[in-house]
C-alpha atoms as a PDB file:
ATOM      1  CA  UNK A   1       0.000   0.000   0.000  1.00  0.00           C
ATOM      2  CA  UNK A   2       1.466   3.396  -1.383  1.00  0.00           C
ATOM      3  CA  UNK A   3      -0.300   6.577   0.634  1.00  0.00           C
ATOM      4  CA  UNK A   4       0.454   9.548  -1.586  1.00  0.00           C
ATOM      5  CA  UNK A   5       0.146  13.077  -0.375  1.00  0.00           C
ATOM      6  CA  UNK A   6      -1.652  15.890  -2.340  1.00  0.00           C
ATOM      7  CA  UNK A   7       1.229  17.870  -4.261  1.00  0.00           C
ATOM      8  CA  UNK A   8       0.878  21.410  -3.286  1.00  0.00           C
ATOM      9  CA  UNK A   9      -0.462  24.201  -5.764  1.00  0.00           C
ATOM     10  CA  UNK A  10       2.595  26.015  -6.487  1.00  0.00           C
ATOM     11  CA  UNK A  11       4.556  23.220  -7.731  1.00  0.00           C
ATOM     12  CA  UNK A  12       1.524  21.589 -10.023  1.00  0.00           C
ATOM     13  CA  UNK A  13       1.290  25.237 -11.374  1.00  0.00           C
ATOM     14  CA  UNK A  14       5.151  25.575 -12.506  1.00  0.00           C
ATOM     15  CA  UNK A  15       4.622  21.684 -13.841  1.00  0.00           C
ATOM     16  CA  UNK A  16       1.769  23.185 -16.025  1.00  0.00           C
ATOM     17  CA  UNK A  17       3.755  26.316 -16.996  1.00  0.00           C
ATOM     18  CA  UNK A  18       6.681  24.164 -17.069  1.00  0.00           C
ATOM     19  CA  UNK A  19       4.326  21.808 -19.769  1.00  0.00           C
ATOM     20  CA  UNK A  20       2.689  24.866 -21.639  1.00  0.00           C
ATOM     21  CA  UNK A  21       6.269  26.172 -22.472  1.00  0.00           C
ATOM     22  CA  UNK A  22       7.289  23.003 -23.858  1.00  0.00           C
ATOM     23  CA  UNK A  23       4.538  22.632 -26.115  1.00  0.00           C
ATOM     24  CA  UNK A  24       4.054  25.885 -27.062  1.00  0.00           C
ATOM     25  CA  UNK A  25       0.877  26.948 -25.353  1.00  0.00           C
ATOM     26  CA  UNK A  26       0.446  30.364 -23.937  1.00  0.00           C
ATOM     27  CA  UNK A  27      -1.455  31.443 -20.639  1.00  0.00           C
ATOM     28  CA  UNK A  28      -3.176  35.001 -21.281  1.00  0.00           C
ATOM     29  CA  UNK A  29      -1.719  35.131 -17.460  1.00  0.00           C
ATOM     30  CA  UNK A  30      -0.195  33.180 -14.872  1.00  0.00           C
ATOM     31  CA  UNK A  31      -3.173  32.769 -12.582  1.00  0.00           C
ATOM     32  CA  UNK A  32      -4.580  29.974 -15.374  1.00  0.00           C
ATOM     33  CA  UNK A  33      -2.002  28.034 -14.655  1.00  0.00           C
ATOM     34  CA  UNK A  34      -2.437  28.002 -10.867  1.00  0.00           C
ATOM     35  CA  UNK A  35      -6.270  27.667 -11.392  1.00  0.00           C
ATOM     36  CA  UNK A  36      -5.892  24.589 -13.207  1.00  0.00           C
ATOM     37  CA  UNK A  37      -3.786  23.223  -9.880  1.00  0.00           C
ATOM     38  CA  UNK A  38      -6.167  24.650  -8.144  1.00  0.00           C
ATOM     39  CA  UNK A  39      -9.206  22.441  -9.523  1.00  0.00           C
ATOM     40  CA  UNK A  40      -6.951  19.498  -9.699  1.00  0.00           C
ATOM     41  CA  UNK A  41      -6.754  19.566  -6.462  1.00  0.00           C
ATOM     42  CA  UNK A  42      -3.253  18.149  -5.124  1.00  0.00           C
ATOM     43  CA  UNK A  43      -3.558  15.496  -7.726  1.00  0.00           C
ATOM     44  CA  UNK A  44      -0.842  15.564 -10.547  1.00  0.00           C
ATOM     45  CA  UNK A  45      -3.239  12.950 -12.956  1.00  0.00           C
ATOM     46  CA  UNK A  46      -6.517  15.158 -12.529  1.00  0.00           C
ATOM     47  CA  UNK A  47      -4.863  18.336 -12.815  1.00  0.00           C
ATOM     48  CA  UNK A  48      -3.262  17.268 -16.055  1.00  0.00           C
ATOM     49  CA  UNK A  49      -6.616  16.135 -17.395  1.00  0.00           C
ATOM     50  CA  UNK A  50      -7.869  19.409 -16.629  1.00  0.00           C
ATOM     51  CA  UNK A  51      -5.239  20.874 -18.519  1.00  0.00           C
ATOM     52  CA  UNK A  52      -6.120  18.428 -21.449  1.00  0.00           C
ATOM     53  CA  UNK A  53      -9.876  19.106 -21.330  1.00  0.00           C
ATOM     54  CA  UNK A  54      -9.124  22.880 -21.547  1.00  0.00           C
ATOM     55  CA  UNK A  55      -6.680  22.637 -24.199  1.00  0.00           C
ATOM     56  CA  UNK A  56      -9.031  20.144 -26.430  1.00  0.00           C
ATOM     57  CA  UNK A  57     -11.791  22.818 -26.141  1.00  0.00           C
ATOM     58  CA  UNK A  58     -10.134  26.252 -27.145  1.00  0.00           C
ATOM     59  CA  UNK A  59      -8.153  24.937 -29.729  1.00  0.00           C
ATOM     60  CA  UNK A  60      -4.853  24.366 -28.013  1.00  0.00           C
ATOM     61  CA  UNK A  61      -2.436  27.053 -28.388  1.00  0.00           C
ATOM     62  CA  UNK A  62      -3.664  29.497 -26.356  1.00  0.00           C
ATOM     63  CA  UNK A  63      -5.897  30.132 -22.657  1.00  0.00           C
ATOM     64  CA  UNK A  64      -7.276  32.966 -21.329  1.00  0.00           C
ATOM     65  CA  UNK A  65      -9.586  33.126 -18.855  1.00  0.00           C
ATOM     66  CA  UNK A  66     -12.592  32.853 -20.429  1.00  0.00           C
ATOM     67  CA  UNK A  67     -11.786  30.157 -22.722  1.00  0.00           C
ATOM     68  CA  UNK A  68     -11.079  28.318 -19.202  1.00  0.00           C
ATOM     69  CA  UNK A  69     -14.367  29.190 -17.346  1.00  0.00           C
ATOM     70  CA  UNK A  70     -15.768  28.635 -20.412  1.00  0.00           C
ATOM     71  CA  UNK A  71     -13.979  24.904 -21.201  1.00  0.00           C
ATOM     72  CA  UNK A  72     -14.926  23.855 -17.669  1.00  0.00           C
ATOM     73  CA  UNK A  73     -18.389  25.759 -17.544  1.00  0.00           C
ATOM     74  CA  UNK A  74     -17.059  27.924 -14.287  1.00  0.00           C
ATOM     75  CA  UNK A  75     -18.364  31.229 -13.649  1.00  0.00           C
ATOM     76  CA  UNK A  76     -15.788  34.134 -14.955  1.00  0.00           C
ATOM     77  CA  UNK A  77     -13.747  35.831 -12.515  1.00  0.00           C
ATOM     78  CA  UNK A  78     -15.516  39.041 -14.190  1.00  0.00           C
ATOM     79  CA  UNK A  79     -18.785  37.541 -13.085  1.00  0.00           C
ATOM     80  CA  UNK A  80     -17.837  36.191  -9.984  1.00  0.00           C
ATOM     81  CA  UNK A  81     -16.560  40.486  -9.032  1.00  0.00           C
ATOM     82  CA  UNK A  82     -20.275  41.558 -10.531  1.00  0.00           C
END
């Protein structure tokens, strides 16, 4: 029996950027990245499926914000402030 721990925000965000910059993806702004981690909550697997979903849905070069809310039907941080 293996008990893995959650693996904290910060570091699945610099795997994603880490990922994006490889592959030639671009965030309209860092805080994508660390709301994918976010929702993938400590897990490595789900936040990288996330990641996947996203990029399937806007076309896979680039995220912004809305294309992410949108991707993963979340409300938009413009909404969430109105």
């Amino acid at each position: 029996r293996y008990d893995f721990k959650n693996v904290p925000v910060d570091i699945l965000s610099a795997h994603v950027q880490k990922i994006a910059q490889a592959e030639g993806i671009k965030f309209s702004t860092p805080k994508i990245a660390t709301r994918l981690a976010e929702l993938g909550k400590g897990s490595v697997r789900d936040t990288l499926s996330i990641f996947d979903q996203v990029l399937g849905l806007t076309g896979g070069t680039s995220v912004t914000e809305e294309s992410l809310a949108q991707a993963l039907g979340l409300a938009s941080t413009g909404a969430m402030r109105d």
